[in-house]
Each structure stands twice: as structure tokens, then as C-alpha cells.
N, C-alpha and C. Protein backbone atom coordinates (compact mmCIF):
# COMPACT_ATOMS: atom_id res chain seq x y z
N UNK A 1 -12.06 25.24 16.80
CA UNK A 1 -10.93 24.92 15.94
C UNK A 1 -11.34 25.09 14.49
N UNK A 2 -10.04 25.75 13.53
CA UNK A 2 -10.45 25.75 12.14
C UNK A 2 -10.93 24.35 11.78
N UNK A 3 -12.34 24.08 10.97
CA UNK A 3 -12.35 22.97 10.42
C UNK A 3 -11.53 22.22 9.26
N UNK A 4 -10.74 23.64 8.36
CA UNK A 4 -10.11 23.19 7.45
C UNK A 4 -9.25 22.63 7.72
N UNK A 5 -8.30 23.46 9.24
CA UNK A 5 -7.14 22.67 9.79
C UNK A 5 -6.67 21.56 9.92
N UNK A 6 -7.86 21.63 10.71
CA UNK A 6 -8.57 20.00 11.56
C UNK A 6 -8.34 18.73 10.24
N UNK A 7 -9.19 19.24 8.79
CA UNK A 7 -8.94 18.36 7.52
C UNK A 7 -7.79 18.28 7.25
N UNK A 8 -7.02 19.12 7.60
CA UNK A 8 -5.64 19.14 7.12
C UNK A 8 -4.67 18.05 7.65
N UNK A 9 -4.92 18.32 8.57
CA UNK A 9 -4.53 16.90 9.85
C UNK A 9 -4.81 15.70 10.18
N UNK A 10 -5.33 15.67 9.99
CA UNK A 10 -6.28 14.55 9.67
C UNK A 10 -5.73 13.85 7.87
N UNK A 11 -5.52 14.44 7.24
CA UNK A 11 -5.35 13.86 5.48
C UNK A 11 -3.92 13.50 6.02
N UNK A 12 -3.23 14.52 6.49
CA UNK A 12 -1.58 14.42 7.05
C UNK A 12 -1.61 13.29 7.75
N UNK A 13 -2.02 12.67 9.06
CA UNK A 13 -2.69 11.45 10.18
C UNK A 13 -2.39 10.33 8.77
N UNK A 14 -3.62 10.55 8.18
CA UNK A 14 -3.93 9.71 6.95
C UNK A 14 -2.67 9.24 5.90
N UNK A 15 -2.09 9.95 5.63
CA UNK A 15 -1.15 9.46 4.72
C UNK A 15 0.08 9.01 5.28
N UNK A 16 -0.14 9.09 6.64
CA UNK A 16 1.22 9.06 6.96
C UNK A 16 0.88 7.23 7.70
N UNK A 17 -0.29 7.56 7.96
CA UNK A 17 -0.26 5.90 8.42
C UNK A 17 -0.57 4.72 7.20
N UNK A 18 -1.04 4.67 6.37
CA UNK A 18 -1.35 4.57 5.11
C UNK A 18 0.19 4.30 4.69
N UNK A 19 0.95 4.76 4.44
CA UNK A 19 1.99 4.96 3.91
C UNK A 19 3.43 4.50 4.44
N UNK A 20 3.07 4.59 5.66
CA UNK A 20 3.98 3.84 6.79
C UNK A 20 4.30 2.14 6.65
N UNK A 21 2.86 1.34 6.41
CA UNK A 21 2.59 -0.17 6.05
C UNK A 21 4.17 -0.07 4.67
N UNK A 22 3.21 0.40 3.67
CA UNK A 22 3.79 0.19 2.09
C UNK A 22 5.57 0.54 2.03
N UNK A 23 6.10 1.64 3.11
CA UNK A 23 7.34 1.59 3.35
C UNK A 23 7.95 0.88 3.88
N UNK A 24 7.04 0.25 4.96
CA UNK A 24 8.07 -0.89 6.19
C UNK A 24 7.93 -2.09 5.48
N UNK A 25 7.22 -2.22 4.37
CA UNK A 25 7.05 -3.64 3.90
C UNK A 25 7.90 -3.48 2.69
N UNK A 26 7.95 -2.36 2.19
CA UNK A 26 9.00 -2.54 0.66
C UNK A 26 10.43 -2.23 1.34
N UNK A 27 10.75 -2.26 2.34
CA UNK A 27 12.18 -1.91 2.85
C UNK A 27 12.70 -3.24 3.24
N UNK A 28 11.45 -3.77 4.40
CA UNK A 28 11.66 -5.57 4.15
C UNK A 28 12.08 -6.49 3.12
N UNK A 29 11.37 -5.76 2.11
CA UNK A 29 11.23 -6.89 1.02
C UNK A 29 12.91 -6.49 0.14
N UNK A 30 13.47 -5.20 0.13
CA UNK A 30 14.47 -4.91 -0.30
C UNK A 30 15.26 -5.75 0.46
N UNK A 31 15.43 -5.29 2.11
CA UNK A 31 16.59 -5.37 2.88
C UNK A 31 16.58 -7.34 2.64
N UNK A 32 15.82 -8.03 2.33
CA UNK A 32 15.46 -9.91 2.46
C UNK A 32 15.04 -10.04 0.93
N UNK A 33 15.99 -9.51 -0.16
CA UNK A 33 15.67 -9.64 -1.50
C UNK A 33 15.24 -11.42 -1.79
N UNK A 34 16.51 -12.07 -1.18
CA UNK A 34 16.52 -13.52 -1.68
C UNK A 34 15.20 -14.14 -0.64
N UNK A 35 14.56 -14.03 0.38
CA UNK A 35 13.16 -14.24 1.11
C UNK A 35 12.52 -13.79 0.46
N UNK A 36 12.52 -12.43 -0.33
CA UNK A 36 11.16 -12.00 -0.76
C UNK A 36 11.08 -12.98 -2.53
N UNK A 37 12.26 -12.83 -2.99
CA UNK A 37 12.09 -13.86 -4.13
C UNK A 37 11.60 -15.51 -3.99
N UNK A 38 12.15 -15.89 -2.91
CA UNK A 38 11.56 -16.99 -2.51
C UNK A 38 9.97 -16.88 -2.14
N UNK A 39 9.41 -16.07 -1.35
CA UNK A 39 8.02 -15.94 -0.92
C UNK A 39 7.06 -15.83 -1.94
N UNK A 40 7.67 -14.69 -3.43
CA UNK A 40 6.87 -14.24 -4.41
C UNK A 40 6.70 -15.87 -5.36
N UNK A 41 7.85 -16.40 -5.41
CA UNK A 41 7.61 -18.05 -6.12
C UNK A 41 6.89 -18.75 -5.44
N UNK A 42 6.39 -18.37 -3.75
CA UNK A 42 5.68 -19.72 -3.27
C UNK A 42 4.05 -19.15 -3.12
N UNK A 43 4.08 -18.31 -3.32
CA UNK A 43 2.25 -17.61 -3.65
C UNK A 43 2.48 -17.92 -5.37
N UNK A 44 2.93 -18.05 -5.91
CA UNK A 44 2.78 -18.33 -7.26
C UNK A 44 2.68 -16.86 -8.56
N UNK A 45 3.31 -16.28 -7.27
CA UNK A 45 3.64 -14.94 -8.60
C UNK A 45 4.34 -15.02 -9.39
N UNK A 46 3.99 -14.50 -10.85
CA UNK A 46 4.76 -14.29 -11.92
C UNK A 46 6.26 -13.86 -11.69
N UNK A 47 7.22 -14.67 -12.54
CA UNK A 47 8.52 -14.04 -12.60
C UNK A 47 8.97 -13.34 -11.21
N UNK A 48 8.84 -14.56 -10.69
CA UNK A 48 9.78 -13.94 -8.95
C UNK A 48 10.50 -13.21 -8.66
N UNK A 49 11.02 -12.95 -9.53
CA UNK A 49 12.47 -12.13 -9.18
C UNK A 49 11.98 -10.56 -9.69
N UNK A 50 11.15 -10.75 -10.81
CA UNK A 50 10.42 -9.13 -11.25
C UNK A 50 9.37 -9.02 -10.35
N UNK A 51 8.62 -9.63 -10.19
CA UNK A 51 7.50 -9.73 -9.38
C UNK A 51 7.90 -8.80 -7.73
N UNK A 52 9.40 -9.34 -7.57
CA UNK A 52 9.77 -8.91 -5.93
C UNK A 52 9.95 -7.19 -6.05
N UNK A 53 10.76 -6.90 -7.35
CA UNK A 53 11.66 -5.59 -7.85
C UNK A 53 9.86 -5.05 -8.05
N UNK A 54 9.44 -5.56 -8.58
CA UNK A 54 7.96 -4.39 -8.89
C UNK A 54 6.99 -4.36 -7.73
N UNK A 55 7.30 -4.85 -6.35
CA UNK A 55 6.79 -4.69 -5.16
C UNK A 55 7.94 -3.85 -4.49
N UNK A 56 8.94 -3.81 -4.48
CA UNK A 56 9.75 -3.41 -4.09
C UNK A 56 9.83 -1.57 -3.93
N UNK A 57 10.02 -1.43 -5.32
CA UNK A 57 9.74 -0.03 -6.41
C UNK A 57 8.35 0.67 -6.19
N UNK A 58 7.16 0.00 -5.92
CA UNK A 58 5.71 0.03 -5.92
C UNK A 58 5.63 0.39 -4.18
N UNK A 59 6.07 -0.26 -3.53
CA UNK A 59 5.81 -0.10 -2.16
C UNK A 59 6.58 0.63 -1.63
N UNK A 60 8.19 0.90 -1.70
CA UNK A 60 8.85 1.97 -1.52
C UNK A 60 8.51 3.18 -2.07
N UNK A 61 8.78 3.15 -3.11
CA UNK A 61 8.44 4.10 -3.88
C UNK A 61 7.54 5.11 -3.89
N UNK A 62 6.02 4.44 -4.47
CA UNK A 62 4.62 5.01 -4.05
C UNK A 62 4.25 5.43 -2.31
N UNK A 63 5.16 4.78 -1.58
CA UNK A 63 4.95 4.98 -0.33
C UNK A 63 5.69 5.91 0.30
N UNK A 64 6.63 6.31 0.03
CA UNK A 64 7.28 7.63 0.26
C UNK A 64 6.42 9.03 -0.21
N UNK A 65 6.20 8.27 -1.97
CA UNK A 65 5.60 10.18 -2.46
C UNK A 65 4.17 10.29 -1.52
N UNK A 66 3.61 8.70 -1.54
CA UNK A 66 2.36 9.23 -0.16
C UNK A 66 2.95 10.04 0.93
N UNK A 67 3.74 9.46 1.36
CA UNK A 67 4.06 10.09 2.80
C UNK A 67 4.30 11.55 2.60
N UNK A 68 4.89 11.89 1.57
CA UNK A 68 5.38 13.54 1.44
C UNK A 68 3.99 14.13 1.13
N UNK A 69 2.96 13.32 0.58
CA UNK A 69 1.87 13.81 -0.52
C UNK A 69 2.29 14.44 -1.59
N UNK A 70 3.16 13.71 -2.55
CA UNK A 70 3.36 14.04 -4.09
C UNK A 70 2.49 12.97 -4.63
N UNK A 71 1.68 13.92 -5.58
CA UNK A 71 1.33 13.34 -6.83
C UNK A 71 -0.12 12.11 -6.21
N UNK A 72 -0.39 12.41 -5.00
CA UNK A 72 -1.37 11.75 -4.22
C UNK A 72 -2.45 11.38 -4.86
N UNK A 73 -3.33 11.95 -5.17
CA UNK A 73 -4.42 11.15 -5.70
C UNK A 73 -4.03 10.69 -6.91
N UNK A 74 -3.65 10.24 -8.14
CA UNK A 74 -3.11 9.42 -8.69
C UNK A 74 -2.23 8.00 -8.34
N UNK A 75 -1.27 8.58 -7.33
CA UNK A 75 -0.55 7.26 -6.93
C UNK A 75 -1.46 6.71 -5.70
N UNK A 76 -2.45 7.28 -5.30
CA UNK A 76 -2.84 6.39 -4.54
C UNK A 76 -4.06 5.42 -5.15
N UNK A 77 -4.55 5.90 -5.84
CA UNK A 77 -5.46 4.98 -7.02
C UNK A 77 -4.51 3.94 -7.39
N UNK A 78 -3.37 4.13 -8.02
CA UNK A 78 -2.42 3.43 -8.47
C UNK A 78 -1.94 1.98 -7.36
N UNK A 79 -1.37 2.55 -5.85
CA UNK A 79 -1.55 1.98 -5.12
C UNK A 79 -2.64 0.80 -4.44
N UNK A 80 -3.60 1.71 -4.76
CA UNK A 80 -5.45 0.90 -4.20
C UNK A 80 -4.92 -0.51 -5.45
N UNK A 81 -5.18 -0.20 -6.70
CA UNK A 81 -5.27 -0.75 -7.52
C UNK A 81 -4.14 -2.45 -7.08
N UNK A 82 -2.66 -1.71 -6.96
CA UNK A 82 -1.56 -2.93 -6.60
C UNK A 82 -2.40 -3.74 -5.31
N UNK A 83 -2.79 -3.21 -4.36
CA UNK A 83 -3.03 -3.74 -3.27
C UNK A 83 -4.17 -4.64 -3.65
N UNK A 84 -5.13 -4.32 -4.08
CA UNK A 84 -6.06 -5.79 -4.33
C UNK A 84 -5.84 -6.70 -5.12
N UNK A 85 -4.79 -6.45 -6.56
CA UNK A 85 -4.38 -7.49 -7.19
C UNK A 85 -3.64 -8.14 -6.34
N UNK A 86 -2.20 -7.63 -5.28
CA UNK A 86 -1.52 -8.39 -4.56
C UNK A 86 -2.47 -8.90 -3.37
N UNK A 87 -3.76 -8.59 -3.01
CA UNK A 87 -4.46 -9.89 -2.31
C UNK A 87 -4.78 -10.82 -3.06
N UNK A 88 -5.17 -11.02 -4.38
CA UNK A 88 -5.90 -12.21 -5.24
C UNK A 88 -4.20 -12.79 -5.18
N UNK A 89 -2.75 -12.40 -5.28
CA UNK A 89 -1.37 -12.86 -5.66
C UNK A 89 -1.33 -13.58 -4.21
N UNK A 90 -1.32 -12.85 -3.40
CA UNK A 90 -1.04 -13.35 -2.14
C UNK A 90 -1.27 -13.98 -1.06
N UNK A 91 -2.89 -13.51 -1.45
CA UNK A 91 -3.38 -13.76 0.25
C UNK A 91 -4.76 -15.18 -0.15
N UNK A 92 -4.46 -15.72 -0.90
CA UNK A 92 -5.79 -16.69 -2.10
C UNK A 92 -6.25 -17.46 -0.65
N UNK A 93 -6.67 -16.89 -0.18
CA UNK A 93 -6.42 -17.78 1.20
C UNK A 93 -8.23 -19.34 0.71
N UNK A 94 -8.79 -19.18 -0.49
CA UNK A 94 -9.58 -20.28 -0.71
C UNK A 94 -8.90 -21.77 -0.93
N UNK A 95 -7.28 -21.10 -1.22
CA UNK A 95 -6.67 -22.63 -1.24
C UNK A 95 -6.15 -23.31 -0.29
N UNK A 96 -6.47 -22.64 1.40
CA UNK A 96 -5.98 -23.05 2.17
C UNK A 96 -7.00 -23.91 3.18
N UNK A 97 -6.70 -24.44 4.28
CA UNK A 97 -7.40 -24.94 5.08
C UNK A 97 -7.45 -24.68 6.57
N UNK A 98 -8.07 -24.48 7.63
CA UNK A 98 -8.14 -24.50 8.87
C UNK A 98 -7.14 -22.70 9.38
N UNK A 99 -6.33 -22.77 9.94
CA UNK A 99 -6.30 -21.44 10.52
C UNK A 99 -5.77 -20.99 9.88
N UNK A 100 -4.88 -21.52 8.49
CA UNK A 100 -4.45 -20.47 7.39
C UNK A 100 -5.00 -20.30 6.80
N UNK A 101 -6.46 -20.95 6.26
CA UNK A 101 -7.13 -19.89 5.38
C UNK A 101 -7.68 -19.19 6.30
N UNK A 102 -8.14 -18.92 8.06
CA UNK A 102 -8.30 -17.85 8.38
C UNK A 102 -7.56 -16.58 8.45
N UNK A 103 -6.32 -17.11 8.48
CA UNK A 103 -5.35 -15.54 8.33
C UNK A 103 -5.09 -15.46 6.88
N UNK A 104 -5.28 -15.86 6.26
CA UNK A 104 -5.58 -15.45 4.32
C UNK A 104 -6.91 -14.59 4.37
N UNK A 105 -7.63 -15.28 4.94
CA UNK A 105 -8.42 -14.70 4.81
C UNK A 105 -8.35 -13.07 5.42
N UNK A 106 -8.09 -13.23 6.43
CA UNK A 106 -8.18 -11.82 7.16
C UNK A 106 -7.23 -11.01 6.04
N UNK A 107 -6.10 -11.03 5.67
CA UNK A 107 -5.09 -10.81 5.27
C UNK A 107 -5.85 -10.35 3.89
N UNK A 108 -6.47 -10.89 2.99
CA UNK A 108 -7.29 -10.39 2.00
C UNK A 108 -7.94 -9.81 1.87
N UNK A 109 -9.00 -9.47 2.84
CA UNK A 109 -9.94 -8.38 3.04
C UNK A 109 -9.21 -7.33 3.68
N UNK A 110 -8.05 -7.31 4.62
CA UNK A 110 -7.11 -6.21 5.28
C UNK A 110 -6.77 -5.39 3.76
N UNK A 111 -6.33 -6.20 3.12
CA UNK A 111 -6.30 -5.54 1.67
C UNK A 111 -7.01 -4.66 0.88
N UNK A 112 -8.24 -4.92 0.85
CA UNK A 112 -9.32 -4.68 0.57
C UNK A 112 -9.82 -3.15 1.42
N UNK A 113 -9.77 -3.35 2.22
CA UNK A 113 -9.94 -2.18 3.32
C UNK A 113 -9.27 -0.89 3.39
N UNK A 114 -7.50 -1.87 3.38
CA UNK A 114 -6.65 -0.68 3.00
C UNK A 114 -6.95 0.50 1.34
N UNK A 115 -7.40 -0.79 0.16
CA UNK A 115 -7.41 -0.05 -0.68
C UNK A 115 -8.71 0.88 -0.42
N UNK A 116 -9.51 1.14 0.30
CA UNK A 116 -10.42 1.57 0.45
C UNK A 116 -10.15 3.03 1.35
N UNK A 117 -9.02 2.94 1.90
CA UNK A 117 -8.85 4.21 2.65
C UNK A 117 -7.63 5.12 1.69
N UNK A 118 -7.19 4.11 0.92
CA UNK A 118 -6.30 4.96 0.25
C UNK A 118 -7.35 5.88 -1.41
N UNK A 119 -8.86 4.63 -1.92
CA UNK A 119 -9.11 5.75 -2.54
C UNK A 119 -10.22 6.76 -1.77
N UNK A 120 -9.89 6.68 -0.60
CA UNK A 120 -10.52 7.53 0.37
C UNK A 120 -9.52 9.35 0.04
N UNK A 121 -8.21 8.72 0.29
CA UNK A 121 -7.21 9.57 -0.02
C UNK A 121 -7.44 10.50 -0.84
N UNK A 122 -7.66 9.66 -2.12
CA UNK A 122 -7.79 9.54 -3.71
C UNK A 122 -8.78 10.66 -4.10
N UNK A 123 -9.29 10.72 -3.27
CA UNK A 123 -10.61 11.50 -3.46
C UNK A 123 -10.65 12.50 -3.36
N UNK A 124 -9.98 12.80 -1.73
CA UNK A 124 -10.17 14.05 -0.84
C UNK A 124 -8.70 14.99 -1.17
N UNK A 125 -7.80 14.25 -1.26
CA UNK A 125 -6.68 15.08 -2.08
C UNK A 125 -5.47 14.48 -0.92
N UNK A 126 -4.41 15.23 -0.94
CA UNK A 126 -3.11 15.16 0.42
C UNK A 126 -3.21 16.30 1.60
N UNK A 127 -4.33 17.62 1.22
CA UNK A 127 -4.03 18.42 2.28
C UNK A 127 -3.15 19.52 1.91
N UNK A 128 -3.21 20.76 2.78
CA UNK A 128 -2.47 21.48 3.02
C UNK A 128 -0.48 21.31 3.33
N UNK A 129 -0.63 20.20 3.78
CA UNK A 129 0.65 19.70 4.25
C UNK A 129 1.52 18.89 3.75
N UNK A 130 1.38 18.99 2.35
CA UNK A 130 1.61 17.91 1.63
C UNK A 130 3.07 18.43 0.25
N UNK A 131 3.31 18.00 -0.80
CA UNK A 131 4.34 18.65 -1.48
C UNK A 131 3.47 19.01 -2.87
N UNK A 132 2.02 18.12 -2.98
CA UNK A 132 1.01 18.74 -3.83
C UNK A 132 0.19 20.28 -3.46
N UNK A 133 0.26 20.40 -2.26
CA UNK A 133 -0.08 21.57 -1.86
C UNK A 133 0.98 22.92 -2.15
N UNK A 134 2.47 22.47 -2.11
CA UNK A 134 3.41 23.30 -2.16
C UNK A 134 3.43 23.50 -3.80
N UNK A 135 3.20 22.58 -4.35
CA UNK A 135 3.23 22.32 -6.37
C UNK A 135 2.28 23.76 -6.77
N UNK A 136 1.07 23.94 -6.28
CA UNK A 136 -0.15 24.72 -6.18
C UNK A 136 0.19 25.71 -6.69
């Protein structure tokens, strides 16, 4: 098999699962505006109601042009970047006790991980298959 292919498919694999999370969660957070404003006030995020609209915009948004691969290695730096501040916003799991700070916990480093495959992304580019490839 071509190896380049193979990379190709694989970056495609990659962004599309990557990108899948940040859509199903900013579509949530749209479609349950008044839950997600409520949730962003009870982690103690800034200005709840902006706080929800700039997760909203950020996770839809950035998560679509991933999925197409526009503008990929930039927005996914960009992305990496949201995702670990929104674990220190979200997931503080040191203020919790017994099995919720274990799923904070998990939930924080899941963060962490993710941003790690996205500047994995970041790096290697979107691929052949992508709408940065078609820009070319």
C-alpha cells in the first residue's frame, strides 16, 4: 500500500474523530443554551452566558473547519489551547472529593490528552483530503 495514502487516511481517521467530540458537544451546548448557562455558572466560569456563546462558537465552529480540514494546523493549536484552559474551567476536579474528584479527574487529563492529539494534528498538517489540501 502507498504509504502516503495510508497518511492520508489516517490524518482524515484523525480529524474526523477529534472533531466529532468538539461538534457533538457544541451542538449540545447550543441545542440546552439555558443548561449550558447554568453549568458554565456552576464550574465558576466567567460571564456565563459569554462563557457558553464562546464554547459554543469555539466547539462548533473550530470543529467543523477540523472536520473539513480548513485552516487545520492553526485552529487546531487554537483548539489544543481552549481545551486545557476549559480543563483548569471545568474539570478542577482538586476541589472535589471521593468519586467526583475521580471523574474530574479523569475528565482533566482526557483533556489533556485530547489536546495532545490535536497538536499532533497541528504538526503533521490535515492531509490530502482535506479543504487545506484543495486551498494548495
Amino acid at each position: 500500500m502507498n504509504m502516503s495514502f495510508l497518511r492520508d487516511q489516517l490524518l482524515l481517521a484523525s480529524r474526523i474523530l477529534l472533531a466529532l467530540l468538539f461538534v457533538l458537544m457544541g451542538w449540545s451546548k447550543l441545542m440546552g443554551f439555558d443548561g449550558t448557562v447554568g453549568y458554565m455558572a456552576s464550574t465558576g466560569a466567567p460571564v456565563p452566558t459569554v462563557s457558553a456563546i464562546i464554547a459554543i462558537i469555539t466547539e462548533l465552529g473550530i470543529g467543523l473547519a477540523l472536520f473539513t480540514g480548513f485552516l487545520t494546523k492553526p485552529l487546531s493549536i487554537l483548539l489544543a489551547i481552549y481545551t486545557i484552559v476549559t480543563a483548569f474551567i471545568g474539570h478542577h476536579y482538586w476541589t472535589f472529593d471521593g468519586m467526583v474528584r475521580y471523574d474530574m479527574w479523569i475528565h482533566f487529563y482526557k483533556n489533556f490528552s485530547i489536546a495532545g492529539g490535536l497538536l499532533g494534528l497541528a504538526a503533521s498538517g490535515a492531509g490530502r483530503f482535506s479543504v487545506d489540501a484543495l486551498r494548495r
